[in-house]
N, C-alpha and C. Protein backbone atom coordinates (compact mmCIF):
# COMPACT_ATOMS: atom_id res chain seq x y z
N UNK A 1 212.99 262.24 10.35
CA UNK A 1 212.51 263.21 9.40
C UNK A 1 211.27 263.88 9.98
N UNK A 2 211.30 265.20 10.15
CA UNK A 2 210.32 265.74 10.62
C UNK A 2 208.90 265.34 9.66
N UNK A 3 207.50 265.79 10.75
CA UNK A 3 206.37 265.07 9.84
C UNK A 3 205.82 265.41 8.48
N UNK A 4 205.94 267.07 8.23
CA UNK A 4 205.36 267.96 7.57
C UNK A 4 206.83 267.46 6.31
N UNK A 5 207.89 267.25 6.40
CA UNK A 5 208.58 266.75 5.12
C UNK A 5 208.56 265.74 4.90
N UNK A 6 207.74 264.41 5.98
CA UNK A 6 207.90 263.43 5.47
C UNK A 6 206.10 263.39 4.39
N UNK A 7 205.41 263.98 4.92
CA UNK A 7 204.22 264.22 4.38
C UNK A 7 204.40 265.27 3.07
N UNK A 8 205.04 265.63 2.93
CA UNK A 8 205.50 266.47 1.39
C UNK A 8 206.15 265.57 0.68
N UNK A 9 206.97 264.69 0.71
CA UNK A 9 207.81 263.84 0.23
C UNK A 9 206.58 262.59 -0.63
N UNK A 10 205.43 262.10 0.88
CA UNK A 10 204.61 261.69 0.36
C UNK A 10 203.64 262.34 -0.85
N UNK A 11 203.31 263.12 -0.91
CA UNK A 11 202.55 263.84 -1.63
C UNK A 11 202.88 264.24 -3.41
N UNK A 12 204.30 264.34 -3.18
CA UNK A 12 205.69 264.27 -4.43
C UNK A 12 205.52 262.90 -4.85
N UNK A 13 205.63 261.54 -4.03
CA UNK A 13 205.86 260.70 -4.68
C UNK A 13 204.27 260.18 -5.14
N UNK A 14 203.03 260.96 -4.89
CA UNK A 14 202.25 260.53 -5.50
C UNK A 14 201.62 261.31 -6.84
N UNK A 15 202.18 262.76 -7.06
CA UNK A 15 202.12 263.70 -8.27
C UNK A 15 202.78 263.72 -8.85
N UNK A 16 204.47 263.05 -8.92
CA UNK A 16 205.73 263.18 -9.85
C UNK A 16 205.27 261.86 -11.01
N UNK A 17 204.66 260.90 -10.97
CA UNK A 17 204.69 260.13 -12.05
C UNK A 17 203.70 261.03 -13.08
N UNK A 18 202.76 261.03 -13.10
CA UNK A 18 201.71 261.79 -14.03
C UNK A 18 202.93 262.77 -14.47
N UNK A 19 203.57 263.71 -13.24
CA UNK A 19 203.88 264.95 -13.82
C UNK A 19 205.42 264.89 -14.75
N UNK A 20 205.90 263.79 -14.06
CA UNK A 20 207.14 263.57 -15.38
C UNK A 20 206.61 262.74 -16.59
N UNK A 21 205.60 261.92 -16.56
CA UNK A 21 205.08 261.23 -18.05
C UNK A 21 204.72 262.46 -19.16
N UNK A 22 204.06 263.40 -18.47
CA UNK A 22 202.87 264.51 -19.38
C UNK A 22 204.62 265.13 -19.40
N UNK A 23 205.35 265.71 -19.19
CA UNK A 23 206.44 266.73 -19.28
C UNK A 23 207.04 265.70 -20.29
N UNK A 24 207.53 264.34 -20.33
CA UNK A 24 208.34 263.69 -21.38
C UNK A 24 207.43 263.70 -22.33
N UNK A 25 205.95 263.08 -22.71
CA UNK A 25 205.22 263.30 -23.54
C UNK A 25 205.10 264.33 -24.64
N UNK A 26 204.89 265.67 -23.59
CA UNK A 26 204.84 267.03 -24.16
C UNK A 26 206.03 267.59 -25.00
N UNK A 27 207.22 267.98 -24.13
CA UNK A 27 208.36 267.57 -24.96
C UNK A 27 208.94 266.86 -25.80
N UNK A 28 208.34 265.23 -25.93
CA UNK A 28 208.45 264.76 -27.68
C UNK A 28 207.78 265.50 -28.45
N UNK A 29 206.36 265.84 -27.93
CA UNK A 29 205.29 266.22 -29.32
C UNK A 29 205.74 267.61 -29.76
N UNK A 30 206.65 267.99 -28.57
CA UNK A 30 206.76 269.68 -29.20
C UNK A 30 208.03 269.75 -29.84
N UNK A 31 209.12 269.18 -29.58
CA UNK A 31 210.21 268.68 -30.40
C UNK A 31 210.36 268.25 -31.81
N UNK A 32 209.12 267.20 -32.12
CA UNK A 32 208.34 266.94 -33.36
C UNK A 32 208.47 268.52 -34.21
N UNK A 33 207.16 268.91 -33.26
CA UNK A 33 206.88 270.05 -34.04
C UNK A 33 207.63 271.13 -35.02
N UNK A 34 208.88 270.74 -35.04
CA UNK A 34 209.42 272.02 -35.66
C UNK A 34 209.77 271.52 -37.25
N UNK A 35 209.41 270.00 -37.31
CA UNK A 35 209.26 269.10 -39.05
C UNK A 35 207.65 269.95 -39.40
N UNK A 36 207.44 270.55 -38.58
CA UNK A 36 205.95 270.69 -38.97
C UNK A 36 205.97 272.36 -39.83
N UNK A 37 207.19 272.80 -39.47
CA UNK A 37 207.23 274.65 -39.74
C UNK A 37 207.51 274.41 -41.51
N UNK A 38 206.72 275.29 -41.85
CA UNK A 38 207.00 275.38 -43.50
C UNK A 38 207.74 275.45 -43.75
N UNK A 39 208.74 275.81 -44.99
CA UNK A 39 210.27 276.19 -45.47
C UNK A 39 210.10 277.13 -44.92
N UNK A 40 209.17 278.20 -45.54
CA UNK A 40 209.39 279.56 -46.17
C UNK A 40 209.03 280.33 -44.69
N UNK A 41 209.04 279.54 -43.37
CA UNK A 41 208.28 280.15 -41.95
C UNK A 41 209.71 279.49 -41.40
N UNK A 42 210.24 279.37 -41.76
CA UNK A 42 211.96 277.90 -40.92
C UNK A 42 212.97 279.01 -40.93
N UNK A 43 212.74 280.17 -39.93
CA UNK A 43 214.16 281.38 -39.88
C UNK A 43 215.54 280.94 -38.88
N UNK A 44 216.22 281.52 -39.35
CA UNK A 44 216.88 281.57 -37.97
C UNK A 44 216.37 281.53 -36.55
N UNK A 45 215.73 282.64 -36.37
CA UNK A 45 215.04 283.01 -35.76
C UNK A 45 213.99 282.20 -35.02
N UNK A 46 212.81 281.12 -35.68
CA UNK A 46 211.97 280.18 -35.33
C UNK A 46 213.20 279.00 -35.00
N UNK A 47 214.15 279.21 -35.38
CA UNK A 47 215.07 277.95 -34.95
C UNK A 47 215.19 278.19 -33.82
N UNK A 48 215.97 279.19 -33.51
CA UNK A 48 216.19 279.87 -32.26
C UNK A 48 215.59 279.34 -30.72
N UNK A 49 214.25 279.99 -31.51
CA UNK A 49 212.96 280.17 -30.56
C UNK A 49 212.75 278.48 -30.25
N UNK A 50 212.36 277.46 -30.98
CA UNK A 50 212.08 276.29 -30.98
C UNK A 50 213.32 275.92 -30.27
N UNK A 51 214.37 275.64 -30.34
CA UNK A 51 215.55 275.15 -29.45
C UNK A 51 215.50 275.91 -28.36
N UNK A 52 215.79 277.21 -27.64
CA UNK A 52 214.97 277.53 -26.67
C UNK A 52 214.42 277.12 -26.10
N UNK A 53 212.65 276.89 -26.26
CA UNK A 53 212.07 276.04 -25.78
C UNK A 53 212.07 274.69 -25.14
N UNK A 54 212.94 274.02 -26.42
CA UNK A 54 213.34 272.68 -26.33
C UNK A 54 214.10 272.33 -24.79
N UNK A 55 215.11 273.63 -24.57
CA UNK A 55 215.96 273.53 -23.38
C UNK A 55 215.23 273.84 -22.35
N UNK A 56 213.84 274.57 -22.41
CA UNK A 56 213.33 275.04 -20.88
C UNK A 56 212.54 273.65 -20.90
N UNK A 57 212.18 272.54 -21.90
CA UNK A 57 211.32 271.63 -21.56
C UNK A 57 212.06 270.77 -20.93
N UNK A 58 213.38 270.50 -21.12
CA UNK A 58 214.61 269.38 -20.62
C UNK A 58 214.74 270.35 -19.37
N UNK A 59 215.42 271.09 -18.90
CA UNK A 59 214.85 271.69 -17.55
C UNK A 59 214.07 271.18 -16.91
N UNK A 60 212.78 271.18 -17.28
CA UNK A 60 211.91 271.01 -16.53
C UNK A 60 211.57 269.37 -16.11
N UNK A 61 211.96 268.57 -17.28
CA UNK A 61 212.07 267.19 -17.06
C UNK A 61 213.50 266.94 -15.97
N UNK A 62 214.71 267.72 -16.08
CA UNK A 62 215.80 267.57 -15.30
C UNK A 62 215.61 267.86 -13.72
N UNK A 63 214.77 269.36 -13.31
CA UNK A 63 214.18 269.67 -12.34
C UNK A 63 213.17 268.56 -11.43
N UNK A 64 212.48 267.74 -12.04
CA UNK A 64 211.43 266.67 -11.99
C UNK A 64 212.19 265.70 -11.48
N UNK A 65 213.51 265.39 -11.99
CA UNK A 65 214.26 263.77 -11.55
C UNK A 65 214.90 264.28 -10.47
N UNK A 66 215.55 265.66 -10.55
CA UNK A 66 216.18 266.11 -8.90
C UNK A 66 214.90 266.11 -8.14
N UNK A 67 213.81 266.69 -8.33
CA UNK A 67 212.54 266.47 -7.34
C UNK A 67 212.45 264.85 -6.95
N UNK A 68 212.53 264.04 -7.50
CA UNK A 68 211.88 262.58 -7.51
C UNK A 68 213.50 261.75 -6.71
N UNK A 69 214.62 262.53 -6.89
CA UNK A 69 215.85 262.29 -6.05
C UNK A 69 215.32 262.40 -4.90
N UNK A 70 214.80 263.89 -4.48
CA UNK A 70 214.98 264.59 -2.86
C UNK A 70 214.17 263.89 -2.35
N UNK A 71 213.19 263.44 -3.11
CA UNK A 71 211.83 263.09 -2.28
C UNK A 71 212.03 261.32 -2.05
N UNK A 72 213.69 260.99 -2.94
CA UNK A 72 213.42 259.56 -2.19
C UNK A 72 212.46 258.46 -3.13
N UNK A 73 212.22 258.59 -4.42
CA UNK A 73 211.28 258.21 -4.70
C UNK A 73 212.58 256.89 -5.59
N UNK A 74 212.10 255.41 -5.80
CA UNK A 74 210.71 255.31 -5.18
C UNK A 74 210.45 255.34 -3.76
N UNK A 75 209.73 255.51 -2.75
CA UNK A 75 209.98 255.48 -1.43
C UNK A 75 209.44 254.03 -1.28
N UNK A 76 210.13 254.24 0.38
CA UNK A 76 209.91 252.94 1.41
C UNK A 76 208.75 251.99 1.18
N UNK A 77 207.72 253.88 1.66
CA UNK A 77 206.41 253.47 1.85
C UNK A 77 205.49 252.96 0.42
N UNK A 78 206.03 252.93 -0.55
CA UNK A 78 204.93 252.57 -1.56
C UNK A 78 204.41 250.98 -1.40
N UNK A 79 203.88 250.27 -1.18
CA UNK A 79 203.30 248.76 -1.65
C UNK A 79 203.48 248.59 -2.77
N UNK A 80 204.34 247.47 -2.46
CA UNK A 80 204.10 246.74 -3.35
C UNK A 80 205.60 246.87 -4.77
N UNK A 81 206.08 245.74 -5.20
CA UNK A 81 206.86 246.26 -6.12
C UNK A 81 206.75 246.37 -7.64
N UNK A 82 205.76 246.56 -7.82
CA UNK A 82 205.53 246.90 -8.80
C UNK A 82 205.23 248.05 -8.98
N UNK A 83 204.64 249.23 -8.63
CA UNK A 83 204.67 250.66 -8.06
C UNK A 83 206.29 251.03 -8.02
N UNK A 84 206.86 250.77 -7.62
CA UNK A 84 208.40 250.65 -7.34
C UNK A 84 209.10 250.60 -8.76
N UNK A 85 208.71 249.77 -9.02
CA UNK A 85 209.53 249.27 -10.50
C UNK A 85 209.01 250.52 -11.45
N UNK A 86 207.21 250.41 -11.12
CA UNK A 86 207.06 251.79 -12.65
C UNK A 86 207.56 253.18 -12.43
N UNK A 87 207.94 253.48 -10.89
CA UNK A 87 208.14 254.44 -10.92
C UNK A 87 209.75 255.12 -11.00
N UNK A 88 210.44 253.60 -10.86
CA UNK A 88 212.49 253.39 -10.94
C UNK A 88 211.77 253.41 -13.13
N UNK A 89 211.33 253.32 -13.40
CA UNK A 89 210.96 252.85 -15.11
C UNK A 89 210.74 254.43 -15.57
N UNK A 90 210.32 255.03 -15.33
CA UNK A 90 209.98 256.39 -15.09
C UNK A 90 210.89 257.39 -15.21
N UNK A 91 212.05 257.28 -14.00
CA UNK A 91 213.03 258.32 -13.91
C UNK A 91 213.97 257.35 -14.98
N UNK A 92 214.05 256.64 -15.33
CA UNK A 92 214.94 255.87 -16.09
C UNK A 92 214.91 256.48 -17.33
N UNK A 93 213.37 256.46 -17.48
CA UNK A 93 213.15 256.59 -19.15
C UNK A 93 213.53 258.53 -19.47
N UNK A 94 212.81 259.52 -18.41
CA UNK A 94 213.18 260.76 -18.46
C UNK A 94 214.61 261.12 -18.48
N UNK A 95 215.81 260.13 -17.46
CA UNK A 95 216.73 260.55 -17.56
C UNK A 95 217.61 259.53 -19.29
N UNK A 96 217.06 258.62 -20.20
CA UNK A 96 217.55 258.49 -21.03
C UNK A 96 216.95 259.60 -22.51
N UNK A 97 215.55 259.99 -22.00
CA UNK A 97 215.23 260.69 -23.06
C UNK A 97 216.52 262.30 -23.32
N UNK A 98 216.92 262.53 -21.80
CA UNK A 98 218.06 263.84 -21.53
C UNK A 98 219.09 263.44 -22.49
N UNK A 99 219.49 262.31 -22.25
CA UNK A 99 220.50 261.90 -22.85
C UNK A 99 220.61 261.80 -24.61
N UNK A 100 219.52 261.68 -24.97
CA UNK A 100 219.24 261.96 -26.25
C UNK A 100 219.33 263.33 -26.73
């Protein structure tokens, strides 16, 4: 593997946990959010828009587990297995939240 992708790969497997926790996080709380719309504010329309959303946030969590695929994660190089485990715990949990 050339150096400059194996050093990107590294770099992925040390920004993809934060960045798939805050993306599953965010996407519950904003999913929530639509018990939160008044009756009389609950259109078609805000439905619409809110499901919409909903799909560019699963995107972006789906985009994240193909990232965390390419890059091999968990990788070789991490120490230790426990690092390993939270981060196999991780794509586990993003790819069962999809499934929901």
């Amino acid at each position: 593997m050339p150096q400059i992708e194996q050093g990107m790969r590294q770099d992925i497997a040390v920004f993809l946990p934060d960045a798939m926790k805050t993306a599953i996080q965010s996407y519950i709380r904003f999913s929530e959010d639509e018990a939160t719309i008044p009756d009389n504010e609950y259109t078609p329309k805000t439905f619409k828009e809110h499901h919409d959303a909903c799909k560019v946030c699963i995107a972006h969590i789906e985009l994240l587990i193909k990232l965390a695929k390419w890059a091999d994660i968990p990788p070789p190089e991490l120490e230790g297995e426990l690092e390993n485990a939270i981060m196999q715990s991780i794509i586990e949990n993003a790819q069962a939240e999809l499934k929901e």
